[in-house]
PDB file of N, CA and C in Angstrom:
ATOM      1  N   UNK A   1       0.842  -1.190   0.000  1.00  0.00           N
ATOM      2  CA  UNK A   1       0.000   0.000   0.000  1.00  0.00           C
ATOM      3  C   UNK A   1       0.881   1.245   0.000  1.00  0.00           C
ATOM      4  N   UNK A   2       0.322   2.586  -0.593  1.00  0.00           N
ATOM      5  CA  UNK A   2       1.371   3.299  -0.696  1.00  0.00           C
ATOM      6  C   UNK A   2       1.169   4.337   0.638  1.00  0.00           C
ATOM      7  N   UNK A   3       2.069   5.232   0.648  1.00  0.00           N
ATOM      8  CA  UNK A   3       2.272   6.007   2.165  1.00  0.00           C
ATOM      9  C   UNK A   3       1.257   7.088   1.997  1.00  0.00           C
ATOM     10  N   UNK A   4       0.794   6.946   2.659  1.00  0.00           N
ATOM     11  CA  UNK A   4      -0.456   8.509   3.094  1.00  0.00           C
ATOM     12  C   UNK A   4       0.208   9.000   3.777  1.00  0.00           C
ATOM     13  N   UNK A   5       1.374   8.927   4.859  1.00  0.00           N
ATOM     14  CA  UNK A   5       2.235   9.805   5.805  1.00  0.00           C
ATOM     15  C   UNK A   5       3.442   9.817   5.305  1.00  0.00           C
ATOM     16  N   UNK A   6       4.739  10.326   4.779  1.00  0.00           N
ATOM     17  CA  UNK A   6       5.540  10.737   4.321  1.00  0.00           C
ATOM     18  C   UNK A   6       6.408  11.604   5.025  1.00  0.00           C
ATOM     19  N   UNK A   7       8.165  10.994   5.283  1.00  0.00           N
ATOM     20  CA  UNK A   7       9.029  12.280   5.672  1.00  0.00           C
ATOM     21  C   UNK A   7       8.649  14.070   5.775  1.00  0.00           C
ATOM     22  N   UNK A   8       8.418  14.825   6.155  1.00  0.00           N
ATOM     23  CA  UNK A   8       8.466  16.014   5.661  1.00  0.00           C
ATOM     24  C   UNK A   8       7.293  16.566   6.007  1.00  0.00           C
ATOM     25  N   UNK A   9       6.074  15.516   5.749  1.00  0.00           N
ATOM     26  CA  UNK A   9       4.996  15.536   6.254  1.00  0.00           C
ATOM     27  C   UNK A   9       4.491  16.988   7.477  1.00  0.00           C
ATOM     28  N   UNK A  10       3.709  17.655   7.510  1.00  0.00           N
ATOM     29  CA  UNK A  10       3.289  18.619   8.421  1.00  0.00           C
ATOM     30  C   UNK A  10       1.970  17.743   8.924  1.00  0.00           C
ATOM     31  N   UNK A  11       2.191  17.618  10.319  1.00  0.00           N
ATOM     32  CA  UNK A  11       0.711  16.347  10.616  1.00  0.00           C
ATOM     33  C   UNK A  11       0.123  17.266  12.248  1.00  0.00           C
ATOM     34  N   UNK A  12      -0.846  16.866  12.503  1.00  0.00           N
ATOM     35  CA  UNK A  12      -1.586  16.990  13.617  1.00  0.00           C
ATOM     36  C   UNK A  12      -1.670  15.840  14.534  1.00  0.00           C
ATOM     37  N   UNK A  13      -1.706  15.842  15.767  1.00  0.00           N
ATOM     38  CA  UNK A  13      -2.271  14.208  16.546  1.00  0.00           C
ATOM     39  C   UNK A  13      -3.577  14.976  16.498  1.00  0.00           C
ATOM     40  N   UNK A  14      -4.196  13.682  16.661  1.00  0.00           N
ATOM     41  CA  UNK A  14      -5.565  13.757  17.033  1.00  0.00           C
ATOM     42  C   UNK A  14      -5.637  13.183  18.432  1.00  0.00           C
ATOM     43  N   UNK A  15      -4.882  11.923  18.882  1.00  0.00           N
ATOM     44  CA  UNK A  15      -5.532  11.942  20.070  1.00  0.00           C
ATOM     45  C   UNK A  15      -4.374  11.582  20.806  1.00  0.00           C
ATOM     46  N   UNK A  16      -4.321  11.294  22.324  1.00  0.00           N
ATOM     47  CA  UNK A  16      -3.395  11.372  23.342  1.00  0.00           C
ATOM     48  C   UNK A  16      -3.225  12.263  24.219  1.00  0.00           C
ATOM     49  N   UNK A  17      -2.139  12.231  24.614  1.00  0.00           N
ATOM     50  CA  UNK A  17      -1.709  13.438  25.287  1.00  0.00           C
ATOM     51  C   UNK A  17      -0.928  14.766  24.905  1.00  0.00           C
ATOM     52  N   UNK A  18      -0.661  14.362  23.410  1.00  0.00           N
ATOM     53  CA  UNK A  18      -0.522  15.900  22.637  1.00  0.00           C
ATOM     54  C   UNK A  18      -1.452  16.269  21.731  1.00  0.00           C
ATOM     55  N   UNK A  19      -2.706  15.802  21.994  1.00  0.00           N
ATOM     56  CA  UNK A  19      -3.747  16.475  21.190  1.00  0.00           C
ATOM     57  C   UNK A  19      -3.711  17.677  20.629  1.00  0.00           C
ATOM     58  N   UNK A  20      -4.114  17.834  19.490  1.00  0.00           N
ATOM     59  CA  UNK A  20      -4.165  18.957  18.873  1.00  0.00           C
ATOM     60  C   UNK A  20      -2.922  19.787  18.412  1.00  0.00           C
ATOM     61  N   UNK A  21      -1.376  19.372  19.103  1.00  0.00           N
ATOM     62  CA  UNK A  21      -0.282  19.735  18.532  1.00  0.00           C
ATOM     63  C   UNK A  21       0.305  19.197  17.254  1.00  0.00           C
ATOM     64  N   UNK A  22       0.709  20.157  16.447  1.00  0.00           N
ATOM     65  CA  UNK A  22       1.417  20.202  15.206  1.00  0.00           C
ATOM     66  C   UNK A  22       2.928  19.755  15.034  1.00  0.00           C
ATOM     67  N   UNK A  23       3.534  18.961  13.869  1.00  0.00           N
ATOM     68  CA  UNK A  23       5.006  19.410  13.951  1.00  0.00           C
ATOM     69  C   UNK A  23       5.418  18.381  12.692  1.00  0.00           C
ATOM     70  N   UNK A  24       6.447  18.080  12.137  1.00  0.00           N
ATOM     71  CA  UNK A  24       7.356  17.707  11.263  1.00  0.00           C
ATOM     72  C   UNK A  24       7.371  16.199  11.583  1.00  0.00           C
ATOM     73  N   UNK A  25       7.223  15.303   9.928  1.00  0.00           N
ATOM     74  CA  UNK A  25       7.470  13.871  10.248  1.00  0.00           C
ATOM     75  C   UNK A  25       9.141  13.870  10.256  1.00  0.00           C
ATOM     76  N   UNK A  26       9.534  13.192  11.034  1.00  0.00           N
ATOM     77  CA  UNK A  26      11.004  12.883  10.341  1.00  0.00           C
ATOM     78  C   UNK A  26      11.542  11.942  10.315  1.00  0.00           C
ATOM     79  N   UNK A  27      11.174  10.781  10.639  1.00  0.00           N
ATOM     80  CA  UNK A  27      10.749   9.542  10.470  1.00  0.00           C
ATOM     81  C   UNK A  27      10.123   8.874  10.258  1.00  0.00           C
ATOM     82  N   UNK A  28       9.889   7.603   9.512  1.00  0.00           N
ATOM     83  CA  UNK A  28       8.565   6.480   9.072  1.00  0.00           C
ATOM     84  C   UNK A  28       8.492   5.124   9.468  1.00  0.00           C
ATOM     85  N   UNK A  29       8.139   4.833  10.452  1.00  0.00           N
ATOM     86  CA  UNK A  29       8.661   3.037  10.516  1.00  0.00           C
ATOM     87  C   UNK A  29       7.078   2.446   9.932  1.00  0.00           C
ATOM     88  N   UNK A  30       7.069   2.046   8.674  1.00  0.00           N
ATOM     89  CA  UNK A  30       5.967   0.969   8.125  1.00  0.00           C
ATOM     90  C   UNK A  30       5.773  -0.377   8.308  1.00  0.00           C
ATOM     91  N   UNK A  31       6.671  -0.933   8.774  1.00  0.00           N
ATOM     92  CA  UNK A  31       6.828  -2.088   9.668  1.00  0.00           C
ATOM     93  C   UNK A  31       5.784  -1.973  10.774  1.00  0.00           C
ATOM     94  N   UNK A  32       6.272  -1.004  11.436  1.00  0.00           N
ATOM     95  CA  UNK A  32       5.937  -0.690  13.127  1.00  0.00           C
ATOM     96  C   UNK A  32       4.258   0.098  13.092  1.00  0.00           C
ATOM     97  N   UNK A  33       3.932   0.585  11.687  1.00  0.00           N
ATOM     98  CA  UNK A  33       2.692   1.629  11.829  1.00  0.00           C
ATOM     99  C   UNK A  33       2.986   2.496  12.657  1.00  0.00           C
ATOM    100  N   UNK A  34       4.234   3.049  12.889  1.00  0.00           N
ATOM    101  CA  UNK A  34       4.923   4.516  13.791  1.00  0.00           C
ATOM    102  C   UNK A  34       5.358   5.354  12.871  1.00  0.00           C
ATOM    103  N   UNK A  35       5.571   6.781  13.513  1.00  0.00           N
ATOM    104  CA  UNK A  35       6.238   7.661  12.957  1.00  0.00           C
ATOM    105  C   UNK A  35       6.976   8.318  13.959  1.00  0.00           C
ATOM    106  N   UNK A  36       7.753   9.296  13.733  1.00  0.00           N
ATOM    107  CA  UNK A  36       8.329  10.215  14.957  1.00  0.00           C
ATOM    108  C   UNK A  36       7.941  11.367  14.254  1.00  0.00           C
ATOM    109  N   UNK A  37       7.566  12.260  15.129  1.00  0.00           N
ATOM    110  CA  UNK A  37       7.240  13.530  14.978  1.00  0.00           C
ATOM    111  C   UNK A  37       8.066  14.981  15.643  1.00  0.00           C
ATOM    112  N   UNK A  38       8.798  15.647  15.337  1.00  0.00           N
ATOM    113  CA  UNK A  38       9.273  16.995  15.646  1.00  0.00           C
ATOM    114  C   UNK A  38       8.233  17.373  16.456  1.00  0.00           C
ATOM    115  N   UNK A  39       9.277  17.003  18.208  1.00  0.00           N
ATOM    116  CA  UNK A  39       8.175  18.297  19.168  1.00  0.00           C
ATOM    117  C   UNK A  39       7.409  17.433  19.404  1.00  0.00           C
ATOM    118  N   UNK A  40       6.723  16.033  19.024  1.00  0.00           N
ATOM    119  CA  UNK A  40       5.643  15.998  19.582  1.00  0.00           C
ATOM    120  C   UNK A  40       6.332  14.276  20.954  1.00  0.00           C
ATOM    121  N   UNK A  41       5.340  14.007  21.622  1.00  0.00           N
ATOM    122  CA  UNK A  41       4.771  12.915  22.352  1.00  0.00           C
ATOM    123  C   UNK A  41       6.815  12.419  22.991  1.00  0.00           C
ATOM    124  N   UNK A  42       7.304  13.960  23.719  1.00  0.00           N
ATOM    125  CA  UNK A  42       8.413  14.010  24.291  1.00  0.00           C
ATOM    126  C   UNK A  42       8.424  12.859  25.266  1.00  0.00           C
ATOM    127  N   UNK A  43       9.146  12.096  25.559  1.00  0.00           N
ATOM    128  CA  UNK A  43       9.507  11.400  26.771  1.00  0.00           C
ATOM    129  C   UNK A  43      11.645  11.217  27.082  1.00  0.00           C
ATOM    130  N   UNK A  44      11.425  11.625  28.610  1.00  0.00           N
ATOM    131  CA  UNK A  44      12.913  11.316  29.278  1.00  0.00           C
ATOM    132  C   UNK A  44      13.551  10.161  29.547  1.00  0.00           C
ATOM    133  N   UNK A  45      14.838  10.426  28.841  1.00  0.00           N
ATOM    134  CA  UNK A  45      15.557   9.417  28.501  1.00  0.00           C
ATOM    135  C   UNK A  45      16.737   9.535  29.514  1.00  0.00           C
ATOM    136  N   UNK A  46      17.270   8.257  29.989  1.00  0.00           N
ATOM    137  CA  UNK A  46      18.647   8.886  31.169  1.00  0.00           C
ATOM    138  C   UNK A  46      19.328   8.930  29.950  1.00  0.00           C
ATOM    139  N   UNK A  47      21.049   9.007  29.734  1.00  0.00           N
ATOM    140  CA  UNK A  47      21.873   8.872  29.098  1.00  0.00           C
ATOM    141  C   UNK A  47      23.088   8.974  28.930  1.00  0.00           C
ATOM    142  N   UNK A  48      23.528   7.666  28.786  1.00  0.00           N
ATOM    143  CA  UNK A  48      24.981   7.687  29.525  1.00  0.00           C
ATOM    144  C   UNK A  48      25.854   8.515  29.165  1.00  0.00           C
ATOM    145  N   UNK A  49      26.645   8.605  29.400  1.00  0.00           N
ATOM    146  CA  UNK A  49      27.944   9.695  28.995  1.00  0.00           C
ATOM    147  C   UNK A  49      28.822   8.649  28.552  1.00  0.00           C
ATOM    148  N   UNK A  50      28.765  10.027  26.865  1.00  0.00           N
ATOM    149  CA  UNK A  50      30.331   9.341  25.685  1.00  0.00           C
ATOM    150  C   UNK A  50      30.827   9.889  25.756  1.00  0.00           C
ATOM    151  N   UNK A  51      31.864   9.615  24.785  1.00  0.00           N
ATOM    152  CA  UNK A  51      33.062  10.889  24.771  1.00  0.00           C
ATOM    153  C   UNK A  51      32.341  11.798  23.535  1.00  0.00           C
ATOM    154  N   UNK A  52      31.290  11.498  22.792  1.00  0.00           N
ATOM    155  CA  UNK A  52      30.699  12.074  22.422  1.00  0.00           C
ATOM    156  C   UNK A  52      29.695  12.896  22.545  1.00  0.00           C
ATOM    157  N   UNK A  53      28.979  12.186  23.570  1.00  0.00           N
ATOM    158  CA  UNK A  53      27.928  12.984  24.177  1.00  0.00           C
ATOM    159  C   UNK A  53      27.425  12.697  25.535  1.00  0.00           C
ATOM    160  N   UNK A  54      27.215  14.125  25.999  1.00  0.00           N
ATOM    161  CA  UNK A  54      27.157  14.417  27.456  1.00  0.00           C
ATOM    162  C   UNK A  54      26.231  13.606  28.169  1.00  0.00           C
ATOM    163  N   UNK A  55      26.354  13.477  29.686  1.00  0.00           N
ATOM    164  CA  UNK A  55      25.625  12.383  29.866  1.00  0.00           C
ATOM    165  C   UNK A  55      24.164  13.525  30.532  1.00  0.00           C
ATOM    166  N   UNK A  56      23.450  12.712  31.201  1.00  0.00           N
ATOM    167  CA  UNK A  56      21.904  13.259  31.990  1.00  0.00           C
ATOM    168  C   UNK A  56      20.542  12.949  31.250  1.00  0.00           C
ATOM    169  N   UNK A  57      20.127  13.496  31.574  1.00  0.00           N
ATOM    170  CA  UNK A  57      18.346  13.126  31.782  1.00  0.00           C
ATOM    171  C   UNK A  57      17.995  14.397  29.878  1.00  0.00           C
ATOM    172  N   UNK A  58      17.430  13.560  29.035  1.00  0.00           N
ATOM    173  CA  UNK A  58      17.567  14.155  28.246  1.00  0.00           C
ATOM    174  C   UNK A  58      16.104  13.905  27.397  1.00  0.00           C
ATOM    175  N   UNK A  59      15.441  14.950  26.204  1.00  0.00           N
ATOM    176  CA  UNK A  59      14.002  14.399  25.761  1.00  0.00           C
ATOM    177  C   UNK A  59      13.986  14.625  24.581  1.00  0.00           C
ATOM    178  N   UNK A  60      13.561  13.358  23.791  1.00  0.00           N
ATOM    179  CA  UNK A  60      13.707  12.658  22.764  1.00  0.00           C
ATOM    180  C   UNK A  60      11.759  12.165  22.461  1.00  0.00           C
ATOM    181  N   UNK A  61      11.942  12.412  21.085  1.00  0.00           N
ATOM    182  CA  UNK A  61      10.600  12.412  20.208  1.00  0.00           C
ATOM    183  C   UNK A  61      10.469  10.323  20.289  1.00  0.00           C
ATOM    184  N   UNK A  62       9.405   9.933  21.158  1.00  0.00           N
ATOM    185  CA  UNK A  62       8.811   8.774  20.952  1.00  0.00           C
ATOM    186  C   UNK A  62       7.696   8.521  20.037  1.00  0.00           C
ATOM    187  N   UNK A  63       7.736   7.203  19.430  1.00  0.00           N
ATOM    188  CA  UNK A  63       7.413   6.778  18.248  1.00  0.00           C
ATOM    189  C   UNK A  63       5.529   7.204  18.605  1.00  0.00           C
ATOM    190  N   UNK A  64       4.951   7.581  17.440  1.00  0.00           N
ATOM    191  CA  UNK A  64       3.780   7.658  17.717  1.00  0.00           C
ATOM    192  C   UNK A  64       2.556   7.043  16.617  1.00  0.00           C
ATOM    193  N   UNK A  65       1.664   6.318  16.854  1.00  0.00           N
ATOM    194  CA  UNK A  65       1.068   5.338  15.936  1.00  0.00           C
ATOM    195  C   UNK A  65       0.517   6.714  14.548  1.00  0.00           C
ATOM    196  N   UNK A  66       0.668   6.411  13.649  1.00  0.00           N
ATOM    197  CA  UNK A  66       0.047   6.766  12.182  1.00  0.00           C
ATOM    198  C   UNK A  66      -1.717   6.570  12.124  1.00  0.00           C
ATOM    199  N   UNK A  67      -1.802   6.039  13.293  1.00  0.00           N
ATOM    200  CA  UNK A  67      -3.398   6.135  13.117  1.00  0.00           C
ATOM    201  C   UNK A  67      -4.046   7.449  13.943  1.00  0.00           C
ATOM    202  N   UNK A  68      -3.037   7.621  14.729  1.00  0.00           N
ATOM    203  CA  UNK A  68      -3.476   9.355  15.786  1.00  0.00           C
ATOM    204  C   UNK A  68      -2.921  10.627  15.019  1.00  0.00           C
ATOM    205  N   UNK A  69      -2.401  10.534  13.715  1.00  0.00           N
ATOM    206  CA  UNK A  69      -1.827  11.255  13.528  1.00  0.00           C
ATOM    207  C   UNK A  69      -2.550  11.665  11.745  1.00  0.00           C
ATOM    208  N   UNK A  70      -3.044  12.806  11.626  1.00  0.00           N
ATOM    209  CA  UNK A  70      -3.592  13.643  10.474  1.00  0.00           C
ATOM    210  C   UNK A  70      -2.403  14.627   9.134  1.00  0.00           C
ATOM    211  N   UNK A  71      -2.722  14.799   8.152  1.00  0.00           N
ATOM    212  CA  UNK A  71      -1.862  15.761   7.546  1.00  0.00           C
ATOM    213  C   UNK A  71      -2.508  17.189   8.190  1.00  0.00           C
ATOM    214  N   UNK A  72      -1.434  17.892   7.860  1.00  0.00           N
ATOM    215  CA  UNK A  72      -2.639  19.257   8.038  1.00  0.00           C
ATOM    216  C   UNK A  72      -2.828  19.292   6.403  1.00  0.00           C
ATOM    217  N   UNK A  73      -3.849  20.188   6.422  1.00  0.00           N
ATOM    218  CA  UNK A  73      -4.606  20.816   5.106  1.00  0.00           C
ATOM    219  C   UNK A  73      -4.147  22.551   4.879  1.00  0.00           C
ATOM    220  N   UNK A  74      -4.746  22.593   4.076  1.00  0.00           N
ATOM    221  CA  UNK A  74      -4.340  24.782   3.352  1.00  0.00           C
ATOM    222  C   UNK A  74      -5.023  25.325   4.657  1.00  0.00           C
ATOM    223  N   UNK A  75      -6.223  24.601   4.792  1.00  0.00           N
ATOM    224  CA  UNK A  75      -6.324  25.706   5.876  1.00  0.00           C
ATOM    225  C   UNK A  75      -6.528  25.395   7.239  1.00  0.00           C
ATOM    226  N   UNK A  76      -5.416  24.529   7.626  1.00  0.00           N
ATOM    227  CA  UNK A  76      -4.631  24.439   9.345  1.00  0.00           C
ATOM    228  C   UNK A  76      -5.525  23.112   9.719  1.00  0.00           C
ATOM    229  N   UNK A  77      -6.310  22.673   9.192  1.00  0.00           N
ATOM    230  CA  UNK A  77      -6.985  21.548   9.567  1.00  0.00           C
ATOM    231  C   UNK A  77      -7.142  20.185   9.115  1.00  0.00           C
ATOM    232  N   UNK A  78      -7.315  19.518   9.793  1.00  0.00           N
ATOM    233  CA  UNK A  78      -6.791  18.026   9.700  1.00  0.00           C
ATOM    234  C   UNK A  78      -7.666  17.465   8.932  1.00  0.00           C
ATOM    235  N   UNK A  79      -6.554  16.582   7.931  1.00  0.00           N
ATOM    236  CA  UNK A  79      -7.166  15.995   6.592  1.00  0.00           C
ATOM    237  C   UNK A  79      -7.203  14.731   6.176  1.00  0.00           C
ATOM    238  N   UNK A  80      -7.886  14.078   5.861  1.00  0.00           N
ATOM    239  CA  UNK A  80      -7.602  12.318   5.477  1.00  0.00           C
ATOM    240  C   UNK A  80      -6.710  12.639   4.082  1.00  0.00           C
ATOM    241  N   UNK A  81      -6.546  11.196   3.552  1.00  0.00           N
ATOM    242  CA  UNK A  81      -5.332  11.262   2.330  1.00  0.00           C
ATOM    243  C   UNK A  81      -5.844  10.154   1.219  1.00  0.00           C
ATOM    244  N   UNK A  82      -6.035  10.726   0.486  1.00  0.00           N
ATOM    245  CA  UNK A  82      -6.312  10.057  -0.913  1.00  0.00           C
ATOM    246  C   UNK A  82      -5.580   9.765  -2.113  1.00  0.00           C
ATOM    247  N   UNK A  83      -5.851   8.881  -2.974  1.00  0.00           N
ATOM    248  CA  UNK A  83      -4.974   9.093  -4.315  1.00  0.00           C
ATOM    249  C   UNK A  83      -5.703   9.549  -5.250  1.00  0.00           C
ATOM    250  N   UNK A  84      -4.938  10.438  -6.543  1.00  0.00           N
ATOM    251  CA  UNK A  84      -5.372  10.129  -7.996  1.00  0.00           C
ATOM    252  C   UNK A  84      -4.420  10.346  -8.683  1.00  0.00           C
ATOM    253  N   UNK A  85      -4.540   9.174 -10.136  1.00  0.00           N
ATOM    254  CA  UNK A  85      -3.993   9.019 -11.125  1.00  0.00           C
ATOM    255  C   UNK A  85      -4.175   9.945 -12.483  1.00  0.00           C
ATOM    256  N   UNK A  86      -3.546  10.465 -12.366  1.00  0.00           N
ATOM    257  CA  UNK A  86      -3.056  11.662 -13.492  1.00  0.00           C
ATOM    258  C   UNK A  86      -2.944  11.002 -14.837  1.00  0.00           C
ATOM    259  N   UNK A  87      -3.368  12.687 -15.771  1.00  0.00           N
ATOM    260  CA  UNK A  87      -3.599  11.906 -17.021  1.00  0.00           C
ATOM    261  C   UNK A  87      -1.936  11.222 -17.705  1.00  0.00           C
ATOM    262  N   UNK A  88      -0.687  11.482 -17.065  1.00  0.00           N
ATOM    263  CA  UNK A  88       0.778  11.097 -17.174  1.00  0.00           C
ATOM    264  C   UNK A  88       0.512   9.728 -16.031  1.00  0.00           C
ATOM    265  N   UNK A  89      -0.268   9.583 -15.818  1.00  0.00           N
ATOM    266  CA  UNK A  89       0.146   8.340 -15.344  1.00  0.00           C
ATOM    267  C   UNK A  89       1.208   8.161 -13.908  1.00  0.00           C
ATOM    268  N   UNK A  90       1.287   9.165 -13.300  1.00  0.00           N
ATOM    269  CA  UNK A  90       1.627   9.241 -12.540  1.00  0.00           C
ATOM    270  C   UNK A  90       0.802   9.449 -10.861  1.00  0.00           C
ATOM    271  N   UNK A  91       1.111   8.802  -9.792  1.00  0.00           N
ATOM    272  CA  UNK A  91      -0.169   8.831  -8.756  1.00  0.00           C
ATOM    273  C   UNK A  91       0.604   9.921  -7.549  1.00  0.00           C
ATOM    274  N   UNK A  92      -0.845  10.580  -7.399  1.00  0.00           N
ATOM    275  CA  UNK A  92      -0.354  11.483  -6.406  1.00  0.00           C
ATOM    276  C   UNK A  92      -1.034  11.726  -4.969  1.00  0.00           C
ATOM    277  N   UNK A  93      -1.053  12.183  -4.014  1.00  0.00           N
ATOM    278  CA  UNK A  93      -1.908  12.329  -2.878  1.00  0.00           C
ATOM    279  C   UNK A  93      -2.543  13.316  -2.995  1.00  0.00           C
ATOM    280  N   UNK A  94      -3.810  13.348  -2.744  1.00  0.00           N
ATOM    281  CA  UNK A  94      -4.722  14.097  -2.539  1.00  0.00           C
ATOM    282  C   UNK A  94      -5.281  14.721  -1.148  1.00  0.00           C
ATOM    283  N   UNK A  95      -6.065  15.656  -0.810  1.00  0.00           N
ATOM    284  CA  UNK A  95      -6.411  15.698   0.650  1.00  0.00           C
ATOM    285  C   UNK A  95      -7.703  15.559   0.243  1.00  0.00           C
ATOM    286  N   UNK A  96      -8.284  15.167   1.125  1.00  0.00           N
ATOM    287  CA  UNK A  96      -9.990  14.368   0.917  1.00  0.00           C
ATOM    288  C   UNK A  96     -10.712  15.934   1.512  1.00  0.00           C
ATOM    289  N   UNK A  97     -10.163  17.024   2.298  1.00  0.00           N
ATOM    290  CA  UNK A  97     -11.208  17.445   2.613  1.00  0.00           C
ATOM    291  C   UNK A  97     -11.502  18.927   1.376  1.00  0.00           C
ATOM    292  N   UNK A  98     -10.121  19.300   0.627  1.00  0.00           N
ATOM    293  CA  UNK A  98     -10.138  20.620  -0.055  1.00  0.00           C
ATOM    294  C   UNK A  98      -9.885  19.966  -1.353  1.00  0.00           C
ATOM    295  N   UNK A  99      -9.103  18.535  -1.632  1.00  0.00           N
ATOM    296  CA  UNK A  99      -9.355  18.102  -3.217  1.00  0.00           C
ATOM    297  C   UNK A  99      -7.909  18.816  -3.146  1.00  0.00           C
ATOM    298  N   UNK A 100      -7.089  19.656  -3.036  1.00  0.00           N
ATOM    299  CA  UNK A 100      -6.077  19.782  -3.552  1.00  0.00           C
ATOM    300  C   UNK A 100      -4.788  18.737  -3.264  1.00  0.00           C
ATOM    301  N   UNK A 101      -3.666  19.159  -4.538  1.00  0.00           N
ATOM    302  CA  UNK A 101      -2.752  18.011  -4.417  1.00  0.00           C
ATOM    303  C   UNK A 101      -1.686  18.044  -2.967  1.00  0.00           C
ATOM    304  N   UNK A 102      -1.139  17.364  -2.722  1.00  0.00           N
ATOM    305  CA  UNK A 102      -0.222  17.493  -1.470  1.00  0.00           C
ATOM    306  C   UNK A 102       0.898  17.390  -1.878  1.00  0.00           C
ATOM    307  N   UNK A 103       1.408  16.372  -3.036  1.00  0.00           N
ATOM    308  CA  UNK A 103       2.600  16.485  -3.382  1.00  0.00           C
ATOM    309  C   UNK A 103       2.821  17.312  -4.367  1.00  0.00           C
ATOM    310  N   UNK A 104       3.887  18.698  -4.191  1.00  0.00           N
ATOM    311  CA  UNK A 104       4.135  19.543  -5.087  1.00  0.00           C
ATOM    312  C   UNK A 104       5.643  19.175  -5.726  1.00  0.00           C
TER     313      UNK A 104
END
């Protein structure tokens, strides 16, 4: 099946405990039905000390299911994801609620 959520992605949660917050995909696990999201569904991590990096109590973006999670739309609101096939034959995403394309 092809990806309705995508790197780069600008998404909304819908539900949890960051309801209604916005932010950046920047990860995809399709295996897992997860994504990670910029900013969102923070949890503290201890962490040891490298010689690379410092050690302490530190917060890191946990994986969050693709089913709580929306594109945004043109106008700030959360959108389901569709396809259509172009007269080139090429398939693109759609947003189900304004009809316009998503991939530019």
């Amino acid at each position: 099946m092809a990806a309705k959520i995508r790197k780069g992605d600008k998404v909304i949660v819908l539900n949890g405990r960051d309801k209604g917050r916005t932010g950046e995909v920047f990860e995809v696990r399709p295996t897992e039905g997860k994504a990670l999201v910029r900013g969102v569904n923070l949890v503290k991590r201890h962490q040891k000390q490298t010689q690379a990096q410092e050690g302490g109590i530190i917060s890191k973006e946990a994986p969050i299911q693709l089913s709580n999670i929306a594109i945004v739309g043109k106008d700030g609101k959360p959108t389901r994801v569709g396809f259509k096939i172009q007269a080139d034959g090429t398939k693109v995403r759609i947003a189900k609620r304004s009809g316009a394309e998503i991939d530019v």
